[in-house]
C-alpha atoms as a PDB file:
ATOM      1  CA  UNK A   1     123.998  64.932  63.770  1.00  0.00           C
ATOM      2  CA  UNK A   2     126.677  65.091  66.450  1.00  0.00           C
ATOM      3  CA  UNK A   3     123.922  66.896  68.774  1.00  0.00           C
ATOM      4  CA  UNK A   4     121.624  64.090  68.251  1.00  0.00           C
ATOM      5  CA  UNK A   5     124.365  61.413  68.980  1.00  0.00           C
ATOM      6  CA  UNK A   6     124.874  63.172  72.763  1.00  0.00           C
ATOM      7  CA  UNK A   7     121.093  63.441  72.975  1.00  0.00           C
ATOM      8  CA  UNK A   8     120.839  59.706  72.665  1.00  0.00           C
ATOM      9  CA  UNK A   9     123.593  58.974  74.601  1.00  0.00           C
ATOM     10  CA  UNK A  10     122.091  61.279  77.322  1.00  0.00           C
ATOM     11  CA  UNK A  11     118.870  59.658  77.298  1.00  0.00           C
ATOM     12  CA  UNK A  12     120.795  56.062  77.278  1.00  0.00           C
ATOM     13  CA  UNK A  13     123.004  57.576  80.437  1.00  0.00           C
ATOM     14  CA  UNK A  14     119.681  58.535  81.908  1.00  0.00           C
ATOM     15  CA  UNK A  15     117.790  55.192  81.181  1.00  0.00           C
ATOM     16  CA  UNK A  16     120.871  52.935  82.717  1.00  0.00           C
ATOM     17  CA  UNK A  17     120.806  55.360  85.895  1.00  0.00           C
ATOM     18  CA  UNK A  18     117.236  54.403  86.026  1.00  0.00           C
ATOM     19  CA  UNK A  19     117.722  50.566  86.207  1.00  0.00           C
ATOM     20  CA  UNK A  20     120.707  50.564  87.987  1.00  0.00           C
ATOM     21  CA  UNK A  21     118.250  52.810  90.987  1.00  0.00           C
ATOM     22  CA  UNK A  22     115.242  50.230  90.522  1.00  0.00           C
ATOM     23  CA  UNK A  23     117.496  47.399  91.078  1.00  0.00           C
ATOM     24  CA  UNK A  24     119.762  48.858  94.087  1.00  0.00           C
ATOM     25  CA  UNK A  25     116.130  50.246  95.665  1.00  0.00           C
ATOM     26  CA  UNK A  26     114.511  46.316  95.092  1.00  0.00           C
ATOM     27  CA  UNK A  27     117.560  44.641  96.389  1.00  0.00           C
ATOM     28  CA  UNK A  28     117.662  46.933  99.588  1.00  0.00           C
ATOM     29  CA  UNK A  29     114.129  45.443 100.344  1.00  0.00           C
ATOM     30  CA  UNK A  30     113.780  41.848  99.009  1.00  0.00           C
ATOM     31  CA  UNK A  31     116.263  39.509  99.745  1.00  0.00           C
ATOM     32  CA  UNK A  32     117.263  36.528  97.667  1.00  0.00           C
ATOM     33  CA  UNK A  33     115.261  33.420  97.623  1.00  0.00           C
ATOM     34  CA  UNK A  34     118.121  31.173  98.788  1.00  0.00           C
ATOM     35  CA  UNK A  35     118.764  33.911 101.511  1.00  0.00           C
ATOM     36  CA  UNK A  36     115.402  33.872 102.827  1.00  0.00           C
ATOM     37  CA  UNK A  37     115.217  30.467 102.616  1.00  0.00           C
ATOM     38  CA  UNK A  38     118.121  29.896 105.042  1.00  0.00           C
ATOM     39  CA  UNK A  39     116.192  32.191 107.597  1.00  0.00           C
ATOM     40  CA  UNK A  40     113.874  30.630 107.813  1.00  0.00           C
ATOM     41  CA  UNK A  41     115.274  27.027 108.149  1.00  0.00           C
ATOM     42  CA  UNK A  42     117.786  28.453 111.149  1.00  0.00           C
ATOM     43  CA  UNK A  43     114.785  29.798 112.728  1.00  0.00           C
ATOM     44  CA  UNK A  44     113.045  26.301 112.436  1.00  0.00           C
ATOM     45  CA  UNK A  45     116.100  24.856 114.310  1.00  0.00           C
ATOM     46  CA  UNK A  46     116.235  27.514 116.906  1.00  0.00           C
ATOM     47  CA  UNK A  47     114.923  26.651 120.562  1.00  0.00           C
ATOM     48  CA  UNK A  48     116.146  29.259 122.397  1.00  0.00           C
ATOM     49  CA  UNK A  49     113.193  31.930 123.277  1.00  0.00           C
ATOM     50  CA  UNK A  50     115.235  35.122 122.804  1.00  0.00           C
ATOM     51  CA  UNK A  51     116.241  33.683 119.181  1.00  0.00           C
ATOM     52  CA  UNK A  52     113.541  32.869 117.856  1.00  0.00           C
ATOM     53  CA  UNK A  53     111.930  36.328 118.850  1.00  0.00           C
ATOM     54  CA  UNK A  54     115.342  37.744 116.589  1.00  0.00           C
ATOM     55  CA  UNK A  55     114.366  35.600 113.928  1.00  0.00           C
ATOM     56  CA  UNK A  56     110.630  36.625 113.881  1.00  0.00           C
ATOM     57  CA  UNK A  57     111.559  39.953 114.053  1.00  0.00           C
ATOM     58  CA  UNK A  58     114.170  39.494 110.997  1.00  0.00           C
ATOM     59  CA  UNK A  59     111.378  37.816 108.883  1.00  0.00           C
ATOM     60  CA  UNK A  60     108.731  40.440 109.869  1.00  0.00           C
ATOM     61  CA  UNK A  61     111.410  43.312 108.607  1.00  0.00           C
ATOM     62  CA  UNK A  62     111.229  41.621 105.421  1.00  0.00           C
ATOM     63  CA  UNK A  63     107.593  41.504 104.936  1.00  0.00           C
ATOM     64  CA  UNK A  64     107.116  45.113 105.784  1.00  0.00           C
ATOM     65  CA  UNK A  65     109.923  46.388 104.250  1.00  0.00           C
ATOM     66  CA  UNK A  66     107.970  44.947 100.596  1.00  0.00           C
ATOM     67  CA  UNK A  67     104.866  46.114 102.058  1.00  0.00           C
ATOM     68  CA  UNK A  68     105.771  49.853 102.794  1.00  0.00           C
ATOM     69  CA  UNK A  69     108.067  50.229 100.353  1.00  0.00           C
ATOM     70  CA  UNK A  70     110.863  50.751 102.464  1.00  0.00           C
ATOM     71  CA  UNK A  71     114.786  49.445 103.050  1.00  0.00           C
ATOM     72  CA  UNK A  72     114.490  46.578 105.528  1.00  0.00           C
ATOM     73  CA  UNK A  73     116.938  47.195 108.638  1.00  0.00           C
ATOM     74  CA  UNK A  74     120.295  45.328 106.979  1.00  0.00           C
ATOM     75  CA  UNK A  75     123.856  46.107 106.803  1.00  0.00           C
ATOM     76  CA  UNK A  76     124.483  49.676 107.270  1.00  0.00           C
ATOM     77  CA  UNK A  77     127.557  48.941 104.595  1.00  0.00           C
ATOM     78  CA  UNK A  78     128.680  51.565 101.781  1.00  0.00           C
ATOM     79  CA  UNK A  79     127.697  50.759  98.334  1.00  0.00           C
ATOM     80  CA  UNK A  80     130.089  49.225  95.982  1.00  0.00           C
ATOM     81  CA  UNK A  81     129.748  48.438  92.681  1.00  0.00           C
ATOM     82  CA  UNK A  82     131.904  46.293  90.662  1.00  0.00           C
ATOM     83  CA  UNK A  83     130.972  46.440  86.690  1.00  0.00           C
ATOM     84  CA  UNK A  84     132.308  44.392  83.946  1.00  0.00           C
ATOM     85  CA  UNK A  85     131.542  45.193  80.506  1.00  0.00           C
ATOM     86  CA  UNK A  86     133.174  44.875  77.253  1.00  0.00           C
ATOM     87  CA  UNK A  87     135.401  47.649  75.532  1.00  0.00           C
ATOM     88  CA  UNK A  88     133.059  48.238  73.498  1.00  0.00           C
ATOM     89  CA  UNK A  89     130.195  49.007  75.740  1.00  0.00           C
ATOM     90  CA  UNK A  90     128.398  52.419  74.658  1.00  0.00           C
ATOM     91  CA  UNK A  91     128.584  53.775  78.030  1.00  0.00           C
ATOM     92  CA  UNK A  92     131.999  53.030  79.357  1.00  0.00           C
ATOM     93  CA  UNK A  93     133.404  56.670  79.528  1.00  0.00           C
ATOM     94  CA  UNK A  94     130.350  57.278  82.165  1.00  0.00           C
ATOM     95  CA  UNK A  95     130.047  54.777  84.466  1.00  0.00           C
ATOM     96  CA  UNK A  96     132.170  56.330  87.014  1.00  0.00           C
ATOM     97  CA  UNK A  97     129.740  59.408  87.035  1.00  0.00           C
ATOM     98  CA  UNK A  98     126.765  57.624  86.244  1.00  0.00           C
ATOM     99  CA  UNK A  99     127.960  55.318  89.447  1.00  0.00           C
ATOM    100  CA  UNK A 100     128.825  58.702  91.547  1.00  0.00           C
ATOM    101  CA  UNK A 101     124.625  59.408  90.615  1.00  0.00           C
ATOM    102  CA  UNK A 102     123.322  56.561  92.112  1.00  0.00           C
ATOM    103  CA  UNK A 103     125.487  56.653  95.402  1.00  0.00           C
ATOM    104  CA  UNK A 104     123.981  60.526  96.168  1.00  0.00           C
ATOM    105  CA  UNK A 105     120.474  59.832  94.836  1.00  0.00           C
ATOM    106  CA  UNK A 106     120.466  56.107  96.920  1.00  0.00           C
ATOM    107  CA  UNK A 107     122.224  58.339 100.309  1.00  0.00           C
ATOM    108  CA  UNK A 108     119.614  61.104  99.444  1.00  0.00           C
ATOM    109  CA  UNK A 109     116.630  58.886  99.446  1.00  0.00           C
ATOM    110  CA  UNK A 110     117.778  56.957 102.435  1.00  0.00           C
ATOM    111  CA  UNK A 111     118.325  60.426 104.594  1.00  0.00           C
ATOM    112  CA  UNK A 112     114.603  61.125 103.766  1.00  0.00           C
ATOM    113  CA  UNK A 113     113.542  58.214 105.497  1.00  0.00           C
END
């Protein structure tokens, strides 16, 4: 029984890698609505010639980076992660690890590119 216990918590380790990848890989290429939204209002406002080309260029990163499935060209910042969960939480003991994971897989996939 105890093997099956590590088993699931494996396979729950495994899953909450999974999601936590998904989301940091979707975040690195969509930005938020209210984010977006600001762009595009400063570039509205903006009459000088060599700004507005920034801000097309900004908004076009966005669109391709969805459309090739690709980071768009943001912050070149380290990834951080601050996680609050209960003391109960299943997986407590391997977030650290699980956390270590995700920064080599995301710096893996970004060398790649």
């Amino acid at each position: 029984m105890k093997g099956d216990l590590k088993m699931d918590k494996k396979a729950q380790v495994e899953q909450l890698t999974t999601y936590m990848a998904n989301f940091v890989s979707y975040i690195g290429k969509v930005l938020p609505d209210d984010i977006k939204a600001k762009i595009d209002e400063l570039a509205e406002k903006e009459d000088s010639p060599l700004s507005k080309v920034i801000y097309q260029t900004m908004q076009k990163n966005q669109v391709l980076a969805k459309e090739l499935n690709r980071p768009s060209c943001q912050d070149t910042g380290v990834l951080q992660f601050w996680v609050k969960c209960g003391t109960n939480f299943p997986l407590i003991g391997e977030l650290e690890g699980l956390l270590i994971v995700l920064r080599h897989l995301m710096s893996t996939t970004q060398e790649r590119m």
